[in-house]
Each structure stands twice: as C-alpha cells, then as structure tokens.
N, C-alpha and C. Protein backbone atom coordinates (compact mmCIF):
# COMPACT_ATOMS: atom_id res chain seq x y z
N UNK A 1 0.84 -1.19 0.00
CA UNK A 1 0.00 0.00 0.00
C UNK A 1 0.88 1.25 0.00
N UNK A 2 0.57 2.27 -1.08
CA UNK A 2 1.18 3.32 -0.90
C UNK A 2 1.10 4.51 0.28
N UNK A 3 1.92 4.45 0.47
CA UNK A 3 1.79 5.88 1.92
C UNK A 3 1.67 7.27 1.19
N UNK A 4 0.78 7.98 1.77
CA UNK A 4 -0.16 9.18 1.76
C UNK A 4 1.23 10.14 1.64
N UNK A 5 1.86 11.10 0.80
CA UNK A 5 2.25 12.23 0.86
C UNK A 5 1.92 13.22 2.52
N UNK A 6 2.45 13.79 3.14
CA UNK A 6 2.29 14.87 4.10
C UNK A 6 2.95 16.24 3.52
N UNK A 7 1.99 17.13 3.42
CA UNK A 7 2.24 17.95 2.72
C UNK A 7 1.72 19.51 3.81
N UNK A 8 2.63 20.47 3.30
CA UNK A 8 2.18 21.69 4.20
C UNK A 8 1.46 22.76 3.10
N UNK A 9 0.65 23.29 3.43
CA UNK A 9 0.00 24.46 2.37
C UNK A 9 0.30 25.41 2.67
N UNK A 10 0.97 26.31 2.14
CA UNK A 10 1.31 27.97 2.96
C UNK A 10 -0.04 29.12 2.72
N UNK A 11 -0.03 29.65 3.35
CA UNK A 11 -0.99 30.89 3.99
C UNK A 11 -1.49 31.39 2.26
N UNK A 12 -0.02 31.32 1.27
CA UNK A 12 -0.80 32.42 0.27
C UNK A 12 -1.78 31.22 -0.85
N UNK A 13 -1.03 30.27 -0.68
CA UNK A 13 -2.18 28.96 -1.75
C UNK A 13 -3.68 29.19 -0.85
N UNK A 14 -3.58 29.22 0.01
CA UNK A 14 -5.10 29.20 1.09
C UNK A 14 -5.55 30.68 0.37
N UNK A 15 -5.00 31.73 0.64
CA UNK A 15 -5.50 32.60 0.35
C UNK A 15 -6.01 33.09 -1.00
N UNK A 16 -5.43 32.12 -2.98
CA UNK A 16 -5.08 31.99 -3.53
C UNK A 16 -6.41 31.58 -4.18
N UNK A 17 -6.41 30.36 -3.14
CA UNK A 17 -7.76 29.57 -3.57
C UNK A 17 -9.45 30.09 -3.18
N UNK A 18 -9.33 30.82 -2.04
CA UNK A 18 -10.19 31.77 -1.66
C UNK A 18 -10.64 32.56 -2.79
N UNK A 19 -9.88 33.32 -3.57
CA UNK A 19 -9.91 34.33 -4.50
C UNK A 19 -10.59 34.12 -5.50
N UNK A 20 -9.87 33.07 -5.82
CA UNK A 20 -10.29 32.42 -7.81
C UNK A 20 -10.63 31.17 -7.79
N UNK A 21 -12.02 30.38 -8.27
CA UNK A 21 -12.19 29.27 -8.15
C UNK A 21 -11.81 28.48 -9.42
N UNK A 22 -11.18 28.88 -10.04
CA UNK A 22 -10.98 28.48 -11.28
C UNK A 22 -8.73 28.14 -11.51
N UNK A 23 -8.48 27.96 -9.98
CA UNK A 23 -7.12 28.11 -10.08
C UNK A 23 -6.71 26.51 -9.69
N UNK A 24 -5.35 26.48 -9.44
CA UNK A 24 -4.53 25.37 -8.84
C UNK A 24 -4.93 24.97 -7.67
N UNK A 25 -4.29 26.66 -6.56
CA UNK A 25 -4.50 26.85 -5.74
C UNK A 25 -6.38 26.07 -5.26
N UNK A 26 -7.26 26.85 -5.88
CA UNK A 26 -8.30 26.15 -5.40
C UNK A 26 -8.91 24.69 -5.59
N UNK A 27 -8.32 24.03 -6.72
CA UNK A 27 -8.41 22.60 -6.81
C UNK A 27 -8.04 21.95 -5.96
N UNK A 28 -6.73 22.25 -5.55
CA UNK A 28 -6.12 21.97 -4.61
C UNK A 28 -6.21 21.83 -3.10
N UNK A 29 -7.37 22.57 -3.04
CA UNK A 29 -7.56 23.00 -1.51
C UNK A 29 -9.36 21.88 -1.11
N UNK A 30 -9.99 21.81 -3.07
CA UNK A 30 -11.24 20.82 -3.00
C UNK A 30 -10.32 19.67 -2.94
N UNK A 31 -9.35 19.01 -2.37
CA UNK A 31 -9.04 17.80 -2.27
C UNK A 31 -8.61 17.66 -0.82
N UNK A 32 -8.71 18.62 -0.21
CA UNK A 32 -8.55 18.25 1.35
C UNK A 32 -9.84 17.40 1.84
N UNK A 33 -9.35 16.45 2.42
CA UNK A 33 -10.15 15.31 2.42
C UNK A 33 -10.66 14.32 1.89
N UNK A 34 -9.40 14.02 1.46
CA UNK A 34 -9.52 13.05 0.20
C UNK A 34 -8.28 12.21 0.82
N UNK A 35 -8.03 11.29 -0.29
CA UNK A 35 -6.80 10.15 0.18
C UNK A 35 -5.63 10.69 -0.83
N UNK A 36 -5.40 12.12 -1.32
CA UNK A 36 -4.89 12.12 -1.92
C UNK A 36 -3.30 12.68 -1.22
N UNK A 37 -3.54 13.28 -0.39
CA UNK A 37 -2.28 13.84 0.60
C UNK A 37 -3.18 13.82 1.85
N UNK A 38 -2.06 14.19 2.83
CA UNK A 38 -2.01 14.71 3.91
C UNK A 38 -1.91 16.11 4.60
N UNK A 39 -2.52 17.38 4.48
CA UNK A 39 -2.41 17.97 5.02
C UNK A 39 -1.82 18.22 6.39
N UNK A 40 -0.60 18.86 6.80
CA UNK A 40 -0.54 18.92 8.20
C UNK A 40 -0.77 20.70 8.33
N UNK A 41 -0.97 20.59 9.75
CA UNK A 41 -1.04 22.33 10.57
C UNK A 41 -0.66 22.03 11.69
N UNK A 42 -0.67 23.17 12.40
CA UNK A 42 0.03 23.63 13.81
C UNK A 42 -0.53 24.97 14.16
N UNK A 43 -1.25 24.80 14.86
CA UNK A 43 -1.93 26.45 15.98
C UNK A 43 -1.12 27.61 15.13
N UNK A 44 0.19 27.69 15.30
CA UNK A 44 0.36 28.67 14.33
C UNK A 44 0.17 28.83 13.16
N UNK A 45 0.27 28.08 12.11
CA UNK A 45 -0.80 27.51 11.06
C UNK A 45 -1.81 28.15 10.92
N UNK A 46 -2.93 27.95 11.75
CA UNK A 46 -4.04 27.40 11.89
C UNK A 46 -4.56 29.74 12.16
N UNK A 47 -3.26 29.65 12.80
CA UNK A 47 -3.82 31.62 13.17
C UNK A 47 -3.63 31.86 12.45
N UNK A 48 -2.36 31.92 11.31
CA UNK A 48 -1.79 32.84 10.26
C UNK A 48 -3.07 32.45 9.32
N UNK A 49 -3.58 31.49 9.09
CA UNK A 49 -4.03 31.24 8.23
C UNK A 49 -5.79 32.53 8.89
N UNK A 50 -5.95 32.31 9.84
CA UNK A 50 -7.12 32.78 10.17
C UNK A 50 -6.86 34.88 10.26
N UNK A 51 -5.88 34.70 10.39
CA UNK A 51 -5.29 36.38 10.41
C UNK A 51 -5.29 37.01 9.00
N UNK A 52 -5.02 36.10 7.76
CA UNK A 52 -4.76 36.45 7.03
C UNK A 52 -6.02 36.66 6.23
N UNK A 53 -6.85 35.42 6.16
CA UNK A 53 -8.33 35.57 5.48
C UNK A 53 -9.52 35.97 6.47
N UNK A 54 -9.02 36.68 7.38
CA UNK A 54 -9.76 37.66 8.05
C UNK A 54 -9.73 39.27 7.94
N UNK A 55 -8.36 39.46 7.15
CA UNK A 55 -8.29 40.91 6.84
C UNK A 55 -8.26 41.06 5.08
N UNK A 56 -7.61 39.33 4.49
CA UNK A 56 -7.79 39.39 3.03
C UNK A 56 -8.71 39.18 2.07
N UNK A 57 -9.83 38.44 3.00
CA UNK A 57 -11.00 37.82 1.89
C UNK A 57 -12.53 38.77 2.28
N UNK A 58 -12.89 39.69 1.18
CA UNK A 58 -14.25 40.52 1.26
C UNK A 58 -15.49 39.71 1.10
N UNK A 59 -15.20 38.61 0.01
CA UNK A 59 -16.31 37.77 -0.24
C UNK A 59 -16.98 36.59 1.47
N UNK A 60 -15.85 37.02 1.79
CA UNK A 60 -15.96 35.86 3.28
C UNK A 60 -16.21 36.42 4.62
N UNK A 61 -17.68 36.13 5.23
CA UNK A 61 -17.91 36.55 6.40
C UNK A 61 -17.22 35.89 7.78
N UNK A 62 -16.86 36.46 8.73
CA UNK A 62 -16.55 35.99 10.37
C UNK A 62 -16.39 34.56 9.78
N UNK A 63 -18.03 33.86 9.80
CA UNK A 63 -18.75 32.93 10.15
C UNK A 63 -18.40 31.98 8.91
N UNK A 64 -18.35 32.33 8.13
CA UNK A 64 -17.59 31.63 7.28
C UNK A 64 -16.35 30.86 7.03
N UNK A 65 -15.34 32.04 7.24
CA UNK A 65 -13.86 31.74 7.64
C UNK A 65 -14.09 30.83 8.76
N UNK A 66 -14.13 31.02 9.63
CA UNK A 66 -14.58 30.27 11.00
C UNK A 66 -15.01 28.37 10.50
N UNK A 67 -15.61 28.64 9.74
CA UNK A 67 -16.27 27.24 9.21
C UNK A 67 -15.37 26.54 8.11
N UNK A 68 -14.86 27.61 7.45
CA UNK A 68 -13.46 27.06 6.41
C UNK A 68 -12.09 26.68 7.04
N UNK A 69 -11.95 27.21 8.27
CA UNK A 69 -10.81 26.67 9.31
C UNK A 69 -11.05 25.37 10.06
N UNK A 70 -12.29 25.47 10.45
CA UNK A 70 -12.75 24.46 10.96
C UNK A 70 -12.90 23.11 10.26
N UNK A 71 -12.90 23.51 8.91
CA UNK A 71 -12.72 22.25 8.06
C UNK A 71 -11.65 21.69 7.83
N UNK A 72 -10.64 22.53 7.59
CA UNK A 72 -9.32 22.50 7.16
C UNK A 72 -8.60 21.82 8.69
N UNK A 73 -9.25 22.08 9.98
CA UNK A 73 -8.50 20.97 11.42
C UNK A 73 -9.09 19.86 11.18
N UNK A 74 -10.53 19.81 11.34
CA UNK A 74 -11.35 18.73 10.73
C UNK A 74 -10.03 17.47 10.04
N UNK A 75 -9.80 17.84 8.98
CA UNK A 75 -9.25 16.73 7.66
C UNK A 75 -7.60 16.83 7.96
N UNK A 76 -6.90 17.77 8.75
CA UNK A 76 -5.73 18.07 8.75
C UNK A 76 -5.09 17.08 9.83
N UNK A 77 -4.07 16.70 9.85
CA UNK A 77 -3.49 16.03 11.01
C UNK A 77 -2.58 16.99 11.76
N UNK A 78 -3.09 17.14 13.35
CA UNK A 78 -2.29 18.10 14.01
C UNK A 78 -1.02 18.11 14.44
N UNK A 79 0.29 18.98 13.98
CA UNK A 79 1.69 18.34 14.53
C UNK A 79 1.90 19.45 15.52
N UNK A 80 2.48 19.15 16.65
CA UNK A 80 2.93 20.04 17.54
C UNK A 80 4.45 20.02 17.50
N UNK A 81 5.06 21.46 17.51
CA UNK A 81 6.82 21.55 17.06
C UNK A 81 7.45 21.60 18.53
N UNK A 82 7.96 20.80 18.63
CA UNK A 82 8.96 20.80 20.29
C UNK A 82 10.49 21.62 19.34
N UNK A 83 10.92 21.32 18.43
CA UNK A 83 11.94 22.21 18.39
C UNK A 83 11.89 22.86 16.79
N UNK A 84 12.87 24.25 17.04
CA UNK A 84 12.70 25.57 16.66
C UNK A 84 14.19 25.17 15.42
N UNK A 85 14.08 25.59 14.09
CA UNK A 85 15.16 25.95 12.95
C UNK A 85 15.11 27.45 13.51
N UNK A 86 14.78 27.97 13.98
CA UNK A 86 15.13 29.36 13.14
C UNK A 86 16.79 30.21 13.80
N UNK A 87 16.80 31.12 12.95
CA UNK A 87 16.67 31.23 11.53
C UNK A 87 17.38 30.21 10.48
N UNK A 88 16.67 30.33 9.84
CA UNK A 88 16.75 29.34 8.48
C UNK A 88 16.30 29.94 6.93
N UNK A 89 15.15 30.33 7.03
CA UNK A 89 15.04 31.19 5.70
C UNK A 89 15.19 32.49 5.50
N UNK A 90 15.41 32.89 4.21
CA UNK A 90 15.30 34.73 4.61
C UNK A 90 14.04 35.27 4.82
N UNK A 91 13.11 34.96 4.92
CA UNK A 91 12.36 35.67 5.73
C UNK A 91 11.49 35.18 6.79
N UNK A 92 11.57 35.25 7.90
CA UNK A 92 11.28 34.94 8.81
C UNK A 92 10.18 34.07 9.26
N UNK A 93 9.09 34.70 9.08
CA UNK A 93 8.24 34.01 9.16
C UNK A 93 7.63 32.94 8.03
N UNK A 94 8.25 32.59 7.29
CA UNK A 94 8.63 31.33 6.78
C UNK A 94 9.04 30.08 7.40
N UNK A 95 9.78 30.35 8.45
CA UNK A 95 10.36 29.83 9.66
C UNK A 95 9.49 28.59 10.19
N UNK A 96 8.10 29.19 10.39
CA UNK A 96 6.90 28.42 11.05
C UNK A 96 6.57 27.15 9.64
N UNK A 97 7.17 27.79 8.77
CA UNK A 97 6.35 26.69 7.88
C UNK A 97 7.30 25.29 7.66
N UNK A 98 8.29 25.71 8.17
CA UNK A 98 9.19 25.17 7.64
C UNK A 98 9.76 23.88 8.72
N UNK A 99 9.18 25.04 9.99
CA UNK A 99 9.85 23.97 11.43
C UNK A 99 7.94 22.92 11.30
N UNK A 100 6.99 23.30 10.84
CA UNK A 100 6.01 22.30 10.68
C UNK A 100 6.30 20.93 9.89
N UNK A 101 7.03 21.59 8.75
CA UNK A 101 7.03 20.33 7.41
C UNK A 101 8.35 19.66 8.33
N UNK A 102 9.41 19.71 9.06
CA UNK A 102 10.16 19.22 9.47
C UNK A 102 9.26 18.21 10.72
N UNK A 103 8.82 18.86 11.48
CA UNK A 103 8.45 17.99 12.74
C UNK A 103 6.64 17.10 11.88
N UNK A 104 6.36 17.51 10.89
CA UNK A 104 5.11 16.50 10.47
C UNK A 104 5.73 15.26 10.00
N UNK A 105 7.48 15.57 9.18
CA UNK A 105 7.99 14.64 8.07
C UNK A 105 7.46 14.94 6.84
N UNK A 106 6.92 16.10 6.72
CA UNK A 106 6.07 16.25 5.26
C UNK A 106 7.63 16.33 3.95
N UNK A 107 6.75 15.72 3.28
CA UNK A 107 7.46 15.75 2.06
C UNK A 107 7.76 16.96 1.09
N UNK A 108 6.56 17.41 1.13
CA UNK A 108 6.25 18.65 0.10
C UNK A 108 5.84 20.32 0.95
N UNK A 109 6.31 21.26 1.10
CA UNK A 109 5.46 23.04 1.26
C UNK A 109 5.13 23.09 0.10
N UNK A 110 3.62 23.38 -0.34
CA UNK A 110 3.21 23.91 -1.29
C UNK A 110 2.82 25.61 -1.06
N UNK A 111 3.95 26.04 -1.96
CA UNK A 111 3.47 27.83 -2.23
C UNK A 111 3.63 28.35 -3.15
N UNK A 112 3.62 29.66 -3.44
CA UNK A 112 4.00 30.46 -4.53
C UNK A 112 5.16 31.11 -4.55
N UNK A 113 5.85 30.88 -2.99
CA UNK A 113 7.20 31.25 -2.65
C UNK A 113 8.27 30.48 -2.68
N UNK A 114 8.50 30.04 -3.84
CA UNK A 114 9.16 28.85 -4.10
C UNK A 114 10.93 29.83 -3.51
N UNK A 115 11.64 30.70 -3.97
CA UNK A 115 12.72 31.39 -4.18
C UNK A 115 12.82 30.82 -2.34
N UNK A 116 11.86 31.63 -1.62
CA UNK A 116 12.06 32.30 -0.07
C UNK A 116 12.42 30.37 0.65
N UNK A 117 12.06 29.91 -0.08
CA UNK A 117 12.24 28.55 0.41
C UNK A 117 13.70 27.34 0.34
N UNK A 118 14.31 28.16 -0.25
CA UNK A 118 15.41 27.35 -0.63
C UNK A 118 16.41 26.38 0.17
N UNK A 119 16.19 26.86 1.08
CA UNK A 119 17.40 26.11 2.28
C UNK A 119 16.54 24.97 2.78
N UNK A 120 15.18 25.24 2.47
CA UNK A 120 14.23 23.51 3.09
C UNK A 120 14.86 22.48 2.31
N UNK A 121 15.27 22.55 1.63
CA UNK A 121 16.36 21.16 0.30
C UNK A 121 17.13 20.71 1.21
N UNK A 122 17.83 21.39 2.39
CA UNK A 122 18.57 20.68 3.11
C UNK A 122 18.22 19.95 4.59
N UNK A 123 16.58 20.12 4.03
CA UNK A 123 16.05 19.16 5.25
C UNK A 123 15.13 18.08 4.56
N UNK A 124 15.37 17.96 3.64
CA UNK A 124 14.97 17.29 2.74
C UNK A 124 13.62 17.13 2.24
N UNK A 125 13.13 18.65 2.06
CA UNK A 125 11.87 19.11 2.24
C UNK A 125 11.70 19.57 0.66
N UNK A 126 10.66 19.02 -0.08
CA UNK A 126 10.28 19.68 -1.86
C UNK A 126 9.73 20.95 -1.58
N UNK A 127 10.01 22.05 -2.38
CA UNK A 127 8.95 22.90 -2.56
C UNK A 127 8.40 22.97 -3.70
N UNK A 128 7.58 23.61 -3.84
CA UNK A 128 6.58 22.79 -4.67
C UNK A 128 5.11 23.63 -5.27
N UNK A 129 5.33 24.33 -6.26
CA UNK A 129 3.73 25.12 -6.55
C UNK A 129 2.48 24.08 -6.33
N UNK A 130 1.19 25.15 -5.97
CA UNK A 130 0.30 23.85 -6.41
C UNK A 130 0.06 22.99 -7.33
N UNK A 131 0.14 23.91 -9.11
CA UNK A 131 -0.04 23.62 -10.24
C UNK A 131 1.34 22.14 -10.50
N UNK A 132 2.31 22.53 -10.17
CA UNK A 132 3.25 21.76 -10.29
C UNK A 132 2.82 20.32 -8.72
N UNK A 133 2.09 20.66 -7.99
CA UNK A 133 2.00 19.46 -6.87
C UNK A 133 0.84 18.83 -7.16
N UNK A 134 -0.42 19.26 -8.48
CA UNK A 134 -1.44 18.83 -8.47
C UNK A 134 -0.51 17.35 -9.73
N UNK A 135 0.26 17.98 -10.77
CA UNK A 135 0.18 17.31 -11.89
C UNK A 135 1.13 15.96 -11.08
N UNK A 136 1.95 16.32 -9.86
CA UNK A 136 1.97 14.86 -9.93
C UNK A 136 2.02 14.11 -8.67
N UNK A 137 0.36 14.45 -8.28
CA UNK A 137 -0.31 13.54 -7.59
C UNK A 137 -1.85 12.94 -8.62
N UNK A 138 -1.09 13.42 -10.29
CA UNK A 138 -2.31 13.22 -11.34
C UNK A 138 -3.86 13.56 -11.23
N UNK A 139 -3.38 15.21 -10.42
CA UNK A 139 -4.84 15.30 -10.63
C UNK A 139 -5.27 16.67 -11.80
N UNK A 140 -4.26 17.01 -12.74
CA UNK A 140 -4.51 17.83 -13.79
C UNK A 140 -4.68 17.15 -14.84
N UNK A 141 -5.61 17.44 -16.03
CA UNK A 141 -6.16 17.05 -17.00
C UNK A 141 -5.32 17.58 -17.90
C-alpha cells in the first residue's frame, strides 16, 4: 500500500484559492479530504491562516472563515513543534512553515514562494507550486 504524501500548504495557496475558483490553488484545496495527501497544521498555522483571510478575503464573512478553518483541522493532522530551525530562511516568518514540514515529516510546502524557500532542500523538504503538486499527484487534466 502506498503511503499518503504529508504535505504543508502555505498561507498564500489558502488565500489563492479563496480568491479564484478556477485556479490550482483552489483545486487543490477541494481535495482536502480526500486520500490524496495529507495535510498537516500547527496552531500557528491554523492563526496565520485565520489572520490572514480575516483581513484578506471581502467575499468571506466571520462565520464563514470560522467554518473554512474548521474544516481545514477537521481533515488536517495536528503536529505540535517541540523544536525551533530558526533562523533558516530569509524571511522569517517562513520559519513556522518550515519547522512544521520538518516535525510532520512532510514531504512537500506547497506555495507560490518557491525562491524564499530554498534552504528547506537541506532538510529534505520539496517545494513545490500547487499547479506543479497537483500534476503529480495526477490530478490535472
């Protein structure tokens, strides 16, 4: 039996897919909950993500977001980080994403910040667009 990918989503694919339903990003985000990966998060995760589409998304009420986070713990497997990389990338708060995909074992960060990510190669971490993480878990046509 093949083992499930663990994969991290960064703040801007979430936010990405929010926007445009017609993207990577949001295909990507209709497969949480599926057998196709693993999503992991972490409380910090879980805020950035709620900080961000609380001041970035107009189409999305409180109560909404609230219910789109709640889905996303729902299907996500929770990792808690006992220890800290930082610093490690150039920009900082990258840091969080990075000490997650390390302490989940995830294979893949999927973002649009592929550049800011570079030193995760030496934890043996892919980075990885969505468009480029959908085609090969074969789910682009």
């Amino acid at each position: 039996m093949k083992k499930k990918m663990r994969v991290i989503i960064d703040t801007n694919v979430v936010l990405s897919a929010l926007r445009s339903l017609n993207g990577a990003s949001n295909k990507l985000m209709t497969l949480l909950g599926t057998d196709k990966f693993i999503p992991c998060i972490s409380i910090g995760l879980i805020l950035e993500y709620e900080d961000v589409l609380s001041r970035r998304i107009h189409n999305l009420n409180k109560t909404q977001v609230k219910q789109f986070l709640d889905y996303i713990c729902l299907v996500s497997e929770h990792t808690k980080i006992h220890f800290l990389w930082r610093p490690t990338l150039k920009d900082p708060s990258d840091d969080m994403l990075l000490e997650l995909a390390v302490a989940a074992s995830a294979s893949y960060i999927i973002t649009y910040n592929i550049v800011d990510f570079r030193e995760a190669k030496k934890f043996n971490i892919e980075i990885i667009k969505p468009k480029d993480f959908l085609n090969l878990i074969g789910e682009l046509q």
